[in-house]
PDB file of N, CA and C in Angstrom:
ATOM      1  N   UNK A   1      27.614 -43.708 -50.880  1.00  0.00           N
ATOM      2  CA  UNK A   1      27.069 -44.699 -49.974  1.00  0.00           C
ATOM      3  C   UNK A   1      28.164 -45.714 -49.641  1.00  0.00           C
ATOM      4  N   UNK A   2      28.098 -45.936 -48.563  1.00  0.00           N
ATOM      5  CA  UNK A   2      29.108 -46.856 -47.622  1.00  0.00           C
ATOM      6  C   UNK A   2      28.904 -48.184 -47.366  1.00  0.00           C
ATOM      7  N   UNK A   3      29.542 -48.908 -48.265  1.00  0.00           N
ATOM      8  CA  UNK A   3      28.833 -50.494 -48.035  1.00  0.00           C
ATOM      9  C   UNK A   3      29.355 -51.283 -47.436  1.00  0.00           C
ATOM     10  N   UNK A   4      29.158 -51.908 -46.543  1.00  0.00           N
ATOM     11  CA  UNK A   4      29.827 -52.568 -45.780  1.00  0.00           C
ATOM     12  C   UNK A   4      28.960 -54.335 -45.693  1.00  0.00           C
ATOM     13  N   UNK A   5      30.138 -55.345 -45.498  1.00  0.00           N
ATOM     14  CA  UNK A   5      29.735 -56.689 -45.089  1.00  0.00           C
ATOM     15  C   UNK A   5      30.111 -57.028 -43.827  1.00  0.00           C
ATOM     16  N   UNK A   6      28.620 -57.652 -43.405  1.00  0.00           N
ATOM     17  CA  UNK A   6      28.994 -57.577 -41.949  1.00  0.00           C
ATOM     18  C   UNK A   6      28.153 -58.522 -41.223  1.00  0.00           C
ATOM     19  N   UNK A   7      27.892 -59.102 -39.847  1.00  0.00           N
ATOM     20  CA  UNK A   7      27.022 -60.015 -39.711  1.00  0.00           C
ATOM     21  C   UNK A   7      25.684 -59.483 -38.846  1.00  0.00           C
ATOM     22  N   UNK A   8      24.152 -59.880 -39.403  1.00  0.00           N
ATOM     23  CA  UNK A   8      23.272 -59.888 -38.889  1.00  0.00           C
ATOM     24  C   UNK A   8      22.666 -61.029 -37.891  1.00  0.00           C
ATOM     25  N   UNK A   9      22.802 -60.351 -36.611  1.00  0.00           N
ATOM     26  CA  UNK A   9      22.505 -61.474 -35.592  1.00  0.00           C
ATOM     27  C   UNK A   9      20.630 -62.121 -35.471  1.00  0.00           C
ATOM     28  N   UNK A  10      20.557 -63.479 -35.373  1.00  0.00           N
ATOM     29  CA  UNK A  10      18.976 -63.702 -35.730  1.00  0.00           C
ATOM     30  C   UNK A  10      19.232 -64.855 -34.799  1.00  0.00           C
ATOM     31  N   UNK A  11      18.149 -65.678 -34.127  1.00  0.00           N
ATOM     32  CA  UNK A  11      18.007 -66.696 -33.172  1.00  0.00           C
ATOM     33  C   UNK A  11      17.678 -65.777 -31.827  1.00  0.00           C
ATOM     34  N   UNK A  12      17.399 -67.014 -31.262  1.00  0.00           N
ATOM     35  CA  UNK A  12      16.983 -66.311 -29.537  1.00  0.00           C
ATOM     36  C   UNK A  12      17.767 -66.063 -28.371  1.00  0.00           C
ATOM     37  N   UNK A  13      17.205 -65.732 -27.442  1.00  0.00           N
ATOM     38  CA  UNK A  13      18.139 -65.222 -26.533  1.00  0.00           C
ATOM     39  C   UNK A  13      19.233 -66.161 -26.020  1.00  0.00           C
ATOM     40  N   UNK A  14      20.548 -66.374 -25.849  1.00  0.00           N
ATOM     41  CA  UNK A  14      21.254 -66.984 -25.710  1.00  0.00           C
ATOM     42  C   UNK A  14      21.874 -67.857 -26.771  1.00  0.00           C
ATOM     43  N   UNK A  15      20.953 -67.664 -27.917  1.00  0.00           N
ATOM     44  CA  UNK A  15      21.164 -68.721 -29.165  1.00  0.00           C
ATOM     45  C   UNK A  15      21.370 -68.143 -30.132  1.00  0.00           C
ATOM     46  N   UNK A  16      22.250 -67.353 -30.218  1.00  0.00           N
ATOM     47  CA  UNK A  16      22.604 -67.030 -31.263  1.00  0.00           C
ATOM     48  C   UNK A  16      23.446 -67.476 -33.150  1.00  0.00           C
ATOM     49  N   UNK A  17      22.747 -67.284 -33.812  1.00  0.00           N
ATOM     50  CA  UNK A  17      22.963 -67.266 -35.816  1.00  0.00           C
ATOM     51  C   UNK A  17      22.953 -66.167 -36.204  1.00  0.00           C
ATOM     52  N   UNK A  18      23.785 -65.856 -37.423  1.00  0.00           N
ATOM     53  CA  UNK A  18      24.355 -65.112 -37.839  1.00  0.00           C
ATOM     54  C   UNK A  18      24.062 -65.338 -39.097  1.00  0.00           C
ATOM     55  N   UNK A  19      23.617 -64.467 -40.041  1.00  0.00           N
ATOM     56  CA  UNK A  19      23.509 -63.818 -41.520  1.00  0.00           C
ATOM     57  C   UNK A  19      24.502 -63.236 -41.716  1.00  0.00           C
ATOM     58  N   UNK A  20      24.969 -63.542 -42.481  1.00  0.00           N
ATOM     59  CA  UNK A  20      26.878 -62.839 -43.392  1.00  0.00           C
ATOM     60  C   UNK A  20      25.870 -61.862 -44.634  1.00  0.00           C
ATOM     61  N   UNK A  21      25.554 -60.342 -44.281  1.00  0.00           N
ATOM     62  CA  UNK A  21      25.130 -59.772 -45.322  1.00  0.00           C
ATOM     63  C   UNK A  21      25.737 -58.860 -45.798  1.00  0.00           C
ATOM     64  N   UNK A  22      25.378 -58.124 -46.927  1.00  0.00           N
ATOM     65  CA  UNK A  22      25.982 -56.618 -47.598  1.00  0.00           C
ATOM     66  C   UNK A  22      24.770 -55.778 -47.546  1.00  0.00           C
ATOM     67  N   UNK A  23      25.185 -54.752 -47.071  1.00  0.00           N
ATOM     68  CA  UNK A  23      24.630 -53.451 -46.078  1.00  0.00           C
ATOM     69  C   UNK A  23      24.886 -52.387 -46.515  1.00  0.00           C
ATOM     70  N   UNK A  24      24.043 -51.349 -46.232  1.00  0.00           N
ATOM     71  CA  UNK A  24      24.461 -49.784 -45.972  1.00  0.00           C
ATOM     72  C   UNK A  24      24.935 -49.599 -44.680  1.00  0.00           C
ATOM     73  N   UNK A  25      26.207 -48.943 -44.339  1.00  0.00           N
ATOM     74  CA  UNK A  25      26.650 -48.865 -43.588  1.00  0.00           C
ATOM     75  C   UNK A  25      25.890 -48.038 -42.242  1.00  0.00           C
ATOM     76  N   UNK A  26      24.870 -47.510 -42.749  1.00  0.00           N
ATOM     77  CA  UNK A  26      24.329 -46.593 -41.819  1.00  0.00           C
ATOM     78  C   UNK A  26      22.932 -47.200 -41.442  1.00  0.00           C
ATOM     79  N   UNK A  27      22.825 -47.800 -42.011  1.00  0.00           N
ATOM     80  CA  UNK A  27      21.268 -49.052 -41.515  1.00  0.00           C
ATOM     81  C   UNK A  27      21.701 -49.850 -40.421  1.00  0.00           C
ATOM     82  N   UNK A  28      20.367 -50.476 -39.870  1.00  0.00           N
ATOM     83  CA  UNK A  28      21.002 -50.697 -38.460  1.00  0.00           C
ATOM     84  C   UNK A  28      21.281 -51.881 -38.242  1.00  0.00           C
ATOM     85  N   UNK A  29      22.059 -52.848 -37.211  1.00  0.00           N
ATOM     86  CA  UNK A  29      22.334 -54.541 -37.591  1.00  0.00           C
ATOM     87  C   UNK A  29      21.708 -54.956 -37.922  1.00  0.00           C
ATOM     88  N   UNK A  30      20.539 -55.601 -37.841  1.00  0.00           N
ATOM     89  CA  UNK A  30      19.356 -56.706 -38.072  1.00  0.00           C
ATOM     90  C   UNK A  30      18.418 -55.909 -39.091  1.00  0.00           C
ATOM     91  N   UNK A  31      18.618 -54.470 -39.242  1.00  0.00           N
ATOM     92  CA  UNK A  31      17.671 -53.999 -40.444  1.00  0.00           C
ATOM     93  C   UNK A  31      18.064 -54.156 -41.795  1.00  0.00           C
ATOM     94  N   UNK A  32      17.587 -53.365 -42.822  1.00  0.00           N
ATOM     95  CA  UNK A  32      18.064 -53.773 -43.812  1.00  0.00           C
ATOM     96  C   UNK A  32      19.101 -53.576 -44.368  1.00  0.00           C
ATOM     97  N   UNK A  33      19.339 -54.756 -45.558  1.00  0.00           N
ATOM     98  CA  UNK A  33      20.143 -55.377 -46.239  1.00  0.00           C
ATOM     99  C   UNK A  33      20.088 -55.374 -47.471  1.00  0.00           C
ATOM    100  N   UNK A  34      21.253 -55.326 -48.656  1.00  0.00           N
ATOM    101  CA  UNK A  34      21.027 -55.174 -49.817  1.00  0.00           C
ATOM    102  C   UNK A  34      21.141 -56.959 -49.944  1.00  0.00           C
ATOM    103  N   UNK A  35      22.087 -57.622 -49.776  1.00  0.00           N
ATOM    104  CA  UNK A  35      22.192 -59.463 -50.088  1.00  0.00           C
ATOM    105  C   UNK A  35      22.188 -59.905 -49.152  1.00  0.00           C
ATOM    106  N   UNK A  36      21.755 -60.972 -49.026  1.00  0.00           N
ATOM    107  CA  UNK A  36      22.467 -62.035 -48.161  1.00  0.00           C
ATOM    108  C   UNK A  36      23.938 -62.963 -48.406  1.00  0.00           C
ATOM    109  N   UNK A  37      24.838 -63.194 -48.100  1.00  0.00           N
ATOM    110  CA  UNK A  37      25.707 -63.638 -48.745  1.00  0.00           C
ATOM    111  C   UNK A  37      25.911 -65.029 -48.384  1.00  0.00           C
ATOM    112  N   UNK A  38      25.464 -65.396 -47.036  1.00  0.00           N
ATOM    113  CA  UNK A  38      26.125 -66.613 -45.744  1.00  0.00           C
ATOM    114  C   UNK A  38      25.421 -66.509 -44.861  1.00  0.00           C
ATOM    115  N   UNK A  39      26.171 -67.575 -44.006  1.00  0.00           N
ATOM    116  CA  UNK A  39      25.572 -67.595 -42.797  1.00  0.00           C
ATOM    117  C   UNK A  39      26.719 -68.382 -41.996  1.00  0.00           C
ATOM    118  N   UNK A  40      26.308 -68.218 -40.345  1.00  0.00           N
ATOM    119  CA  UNK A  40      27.266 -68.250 -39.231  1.00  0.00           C
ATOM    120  C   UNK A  40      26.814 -68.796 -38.195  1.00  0.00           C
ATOM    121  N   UNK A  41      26.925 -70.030 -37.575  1.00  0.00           N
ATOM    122  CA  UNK A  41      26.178 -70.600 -36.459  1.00  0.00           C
ATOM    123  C   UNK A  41      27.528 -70.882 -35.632  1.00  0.00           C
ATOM    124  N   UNK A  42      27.849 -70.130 -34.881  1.00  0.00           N
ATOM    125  CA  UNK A  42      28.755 -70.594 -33.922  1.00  0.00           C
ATOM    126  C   UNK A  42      28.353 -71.491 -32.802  1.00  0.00           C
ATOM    127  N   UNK A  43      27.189 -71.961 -32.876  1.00  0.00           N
ATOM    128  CA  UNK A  43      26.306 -73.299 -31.427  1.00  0.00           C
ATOM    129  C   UNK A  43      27.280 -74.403 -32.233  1.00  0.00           C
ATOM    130  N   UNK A  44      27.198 -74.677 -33.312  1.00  0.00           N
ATOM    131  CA  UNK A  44      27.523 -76.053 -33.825  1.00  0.00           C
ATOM    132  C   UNK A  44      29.191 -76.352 -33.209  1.00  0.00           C
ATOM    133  N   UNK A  45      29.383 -77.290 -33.373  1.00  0.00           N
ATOM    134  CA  UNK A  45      30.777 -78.261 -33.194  1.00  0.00           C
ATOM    135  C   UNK A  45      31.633 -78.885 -34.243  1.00  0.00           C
ATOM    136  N   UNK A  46      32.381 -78.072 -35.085  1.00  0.00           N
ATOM    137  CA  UNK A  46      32.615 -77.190 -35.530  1.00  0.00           C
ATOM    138  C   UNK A  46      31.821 -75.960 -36.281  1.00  0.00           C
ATOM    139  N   UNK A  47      31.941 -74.479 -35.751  1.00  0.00           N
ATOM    140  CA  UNK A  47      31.157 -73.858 -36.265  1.00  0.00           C
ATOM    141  C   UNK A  47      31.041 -73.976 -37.608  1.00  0.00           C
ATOM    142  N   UNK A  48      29.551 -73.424 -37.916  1.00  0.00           N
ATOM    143  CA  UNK A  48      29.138 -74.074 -39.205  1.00  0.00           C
ATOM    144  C   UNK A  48      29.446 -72.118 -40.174  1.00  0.00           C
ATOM    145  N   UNK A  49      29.914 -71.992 -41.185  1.00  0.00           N
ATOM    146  CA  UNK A  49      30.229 -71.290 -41.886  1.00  0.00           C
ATOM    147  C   UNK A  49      29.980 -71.795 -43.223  1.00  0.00           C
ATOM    148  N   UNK A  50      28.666 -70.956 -43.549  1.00  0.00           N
ATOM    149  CA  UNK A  50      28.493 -71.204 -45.537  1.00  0.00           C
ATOM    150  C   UNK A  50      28.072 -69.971 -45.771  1.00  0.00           C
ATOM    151  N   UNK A  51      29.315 -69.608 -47.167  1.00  0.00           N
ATOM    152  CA  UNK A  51      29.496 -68.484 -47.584  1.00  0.00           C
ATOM    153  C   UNK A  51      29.417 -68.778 -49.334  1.00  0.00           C
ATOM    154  N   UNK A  52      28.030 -67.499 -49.820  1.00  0.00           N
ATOM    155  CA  UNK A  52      28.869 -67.873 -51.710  1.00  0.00           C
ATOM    156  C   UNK A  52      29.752 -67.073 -51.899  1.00  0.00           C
ATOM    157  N   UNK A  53      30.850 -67.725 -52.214  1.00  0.00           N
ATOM    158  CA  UNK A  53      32.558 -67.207 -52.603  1.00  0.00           C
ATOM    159  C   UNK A  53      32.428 -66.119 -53.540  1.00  0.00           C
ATOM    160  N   UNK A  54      31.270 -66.694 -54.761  1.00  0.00           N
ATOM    161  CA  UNK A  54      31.423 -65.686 -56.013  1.00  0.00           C
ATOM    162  C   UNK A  54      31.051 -64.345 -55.599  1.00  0.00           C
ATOM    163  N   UNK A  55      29.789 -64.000 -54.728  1.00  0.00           N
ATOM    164  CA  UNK A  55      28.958 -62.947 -54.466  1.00  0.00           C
ATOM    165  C   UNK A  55      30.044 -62.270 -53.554  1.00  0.00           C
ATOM    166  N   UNK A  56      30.587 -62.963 -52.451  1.00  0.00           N
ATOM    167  CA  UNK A  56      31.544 -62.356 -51.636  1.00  0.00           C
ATOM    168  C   UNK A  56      32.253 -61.613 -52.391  1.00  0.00           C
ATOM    169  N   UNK A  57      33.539 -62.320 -53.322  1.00  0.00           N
ATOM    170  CA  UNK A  57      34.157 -61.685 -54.409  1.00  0.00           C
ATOM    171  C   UNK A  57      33.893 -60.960 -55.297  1.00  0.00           C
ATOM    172  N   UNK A  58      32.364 -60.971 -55.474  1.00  0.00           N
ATOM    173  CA  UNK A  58      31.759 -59.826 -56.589  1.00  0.00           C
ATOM    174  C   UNK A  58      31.955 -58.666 -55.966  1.00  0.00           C
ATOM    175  N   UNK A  59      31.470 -58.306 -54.338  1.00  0.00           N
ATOM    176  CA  UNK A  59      31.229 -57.420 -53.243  1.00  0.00           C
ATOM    177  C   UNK A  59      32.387 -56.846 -52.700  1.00  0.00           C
ATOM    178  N   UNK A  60      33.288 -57.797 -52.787  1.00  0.00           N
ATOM    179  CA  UNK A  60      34.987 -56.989 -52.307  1.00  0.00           C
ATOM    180  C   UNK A  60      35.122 -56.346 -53.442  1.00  0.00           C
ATOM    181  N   UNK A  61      35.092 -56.642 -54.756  1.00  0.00           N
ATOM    182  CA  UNK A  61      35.719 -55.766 -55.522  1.00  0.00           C
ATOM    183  C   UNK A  61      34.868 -54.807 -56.494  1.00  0.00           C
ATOM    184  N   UNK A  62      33.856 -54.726 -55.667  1.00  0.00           N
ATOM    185  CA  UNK A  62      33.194 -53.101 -56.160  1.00  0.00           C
ATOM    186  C   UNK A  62      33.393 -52.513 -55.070  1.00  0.00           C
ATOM    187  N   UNK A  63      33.828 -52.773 -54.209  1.00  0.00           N
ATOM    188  CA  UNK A  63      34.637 -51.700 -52.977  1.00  0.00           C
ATOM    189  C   UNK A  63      34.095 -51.960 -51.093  1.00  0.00           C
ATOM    190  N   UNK A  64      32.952 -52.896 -51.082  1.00  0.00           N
ATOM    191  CA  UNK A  64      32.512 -53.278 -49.653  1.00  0.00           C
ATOM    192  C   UNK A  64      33.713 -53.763 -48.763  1.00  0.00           C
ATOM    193  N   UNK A  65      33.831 -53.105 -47.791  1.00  0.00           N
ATOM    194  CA  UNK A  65      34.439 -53.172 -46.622  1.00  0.00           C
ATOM    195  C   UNK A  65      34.030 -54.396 -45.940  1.00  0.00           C
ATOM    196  N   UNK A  66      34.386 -55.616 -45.341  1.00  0.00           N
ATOM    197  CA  UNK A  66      33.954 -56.185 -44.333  1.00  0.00           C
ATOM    198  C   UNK A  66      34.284 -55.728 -43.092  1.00  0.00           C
ATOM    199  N   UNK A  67      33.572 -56.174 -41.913  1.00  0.00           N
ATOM    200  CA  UNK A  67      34.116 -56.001 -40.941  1.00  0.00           C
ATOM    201  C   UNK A  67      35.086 -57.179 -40.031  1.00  0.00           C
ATOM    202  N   UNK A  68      35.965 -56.726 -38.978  1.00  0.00           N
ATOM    203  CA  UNK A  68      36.731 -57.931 -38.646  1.00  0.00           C
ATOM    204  C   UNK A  68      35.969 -58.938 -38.607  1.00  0.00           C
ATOM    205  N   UNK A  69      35.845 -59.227 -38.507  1.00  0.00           N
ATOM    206  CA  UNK A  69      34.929 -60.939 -37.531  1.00  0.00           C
ATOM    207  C   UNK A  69      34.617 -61.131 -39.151  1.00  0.00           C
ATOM    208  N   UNK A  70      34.069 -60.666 -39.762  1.00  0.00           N
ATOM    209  CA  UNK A  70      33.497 -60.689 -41.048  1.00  0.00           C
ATOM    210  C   UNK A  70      34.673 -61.367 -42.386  1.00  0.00           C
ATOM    211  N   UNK A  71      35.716 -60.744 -41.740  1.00  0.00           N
ATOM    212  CA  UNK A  71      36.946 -60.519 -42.725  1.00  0.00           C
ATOM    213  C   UNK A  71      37.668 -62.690 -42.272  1.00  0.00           C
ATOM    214  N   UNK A  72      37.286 -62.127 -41.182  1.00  0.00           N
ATOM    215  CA  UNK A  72      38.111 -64.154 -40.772  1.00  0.00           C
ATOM    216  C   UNK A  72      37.348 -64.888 -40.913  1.00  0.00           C
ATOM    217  N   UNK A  73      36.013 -65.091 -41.458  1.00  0.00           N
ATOM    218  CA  UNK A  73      35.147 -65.858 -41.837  1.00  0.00           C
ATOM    219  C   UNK A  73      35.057 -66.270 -43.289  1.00  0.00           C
ATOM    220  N   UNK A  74      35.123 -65.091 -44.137  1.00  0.00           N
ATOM    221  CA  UNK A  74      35.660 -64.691 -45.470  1.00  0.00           C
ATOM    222  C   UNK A  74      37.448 -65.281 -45.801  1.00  0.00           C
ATOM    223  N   UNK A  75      38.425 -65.587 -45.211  1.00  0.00           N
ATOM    224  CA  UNK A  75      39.224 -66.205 -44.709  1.00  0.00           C
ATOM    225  C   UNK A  75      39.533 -67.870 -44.933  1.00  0.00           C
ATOM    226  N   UNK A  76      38.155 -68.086 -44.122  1.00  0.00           N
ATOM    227  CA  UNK A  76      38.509 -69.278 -43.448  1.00  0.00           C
ATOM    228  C   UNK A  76      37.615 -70.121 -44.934  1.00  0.00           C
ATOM    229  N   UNK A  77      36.612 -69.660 -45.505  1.00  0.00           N
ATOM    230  CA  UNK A  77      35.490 -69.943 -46.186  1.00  0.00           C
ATOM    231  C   UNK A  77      36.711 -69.915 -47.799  1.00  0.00           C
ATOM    232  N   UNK A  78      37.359 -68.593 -47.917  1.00  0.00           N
ATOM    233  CA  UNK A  78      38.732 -68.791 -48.797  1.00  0.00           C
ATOM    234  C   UNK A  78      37.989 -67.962 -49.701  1.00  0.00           C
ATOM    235  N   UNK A  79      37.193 -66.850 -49.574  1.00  0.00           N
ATOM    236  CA  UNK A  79      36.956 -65.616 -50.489  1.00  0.00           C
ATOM    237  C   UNK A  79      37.934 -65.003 -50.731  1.00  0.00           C
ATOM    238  N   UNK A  80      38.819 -64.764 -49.347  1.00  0.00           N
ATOM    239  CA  UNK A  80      39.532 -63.685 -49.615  1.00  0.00           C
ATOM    240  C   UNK A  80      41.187 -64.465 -49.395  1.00  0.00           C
TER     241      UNK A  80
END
């Protein structure tokens, strides 16, 4: 099984938030999820990014892949 971290899009049309979760890679965006890890509101001024570092870091190193966008958030937040 293929795990991947990645973001689940939630809010309304034009308004988009973001869930930073860990996934099966083959489930579909907004379906299910094994964690939640974060979250991602790019509306705010400076976007708002809260991530738990530990869970992130638990999740990179049993082998989850993030995806880009995923990976510079993880970055910026200082998981990785």
């Amino acid at each position: 099984m293929a795990v991947k971290i990645r973001l689940a899009r939630h809010g309304s049309k034009a308004n988009p938030f973001y869930r930073i979760v860990v996934a099966d890679s083959r489930s579909p965006r907004d379906g299910r999820y094994i964690e939640r890890i974060g979250t991602y509101d790019p509306q705010r001024e400076p976007s708002a990014i809260e991530v738990d570092n530990e869970k992130a870091s638990e999740w990179l190193g049993k082998g989850a892949q993030p995806t880009g966008q995923v990976r510079k958030l993880l970055e910026i937040s200082g998981a990785i």
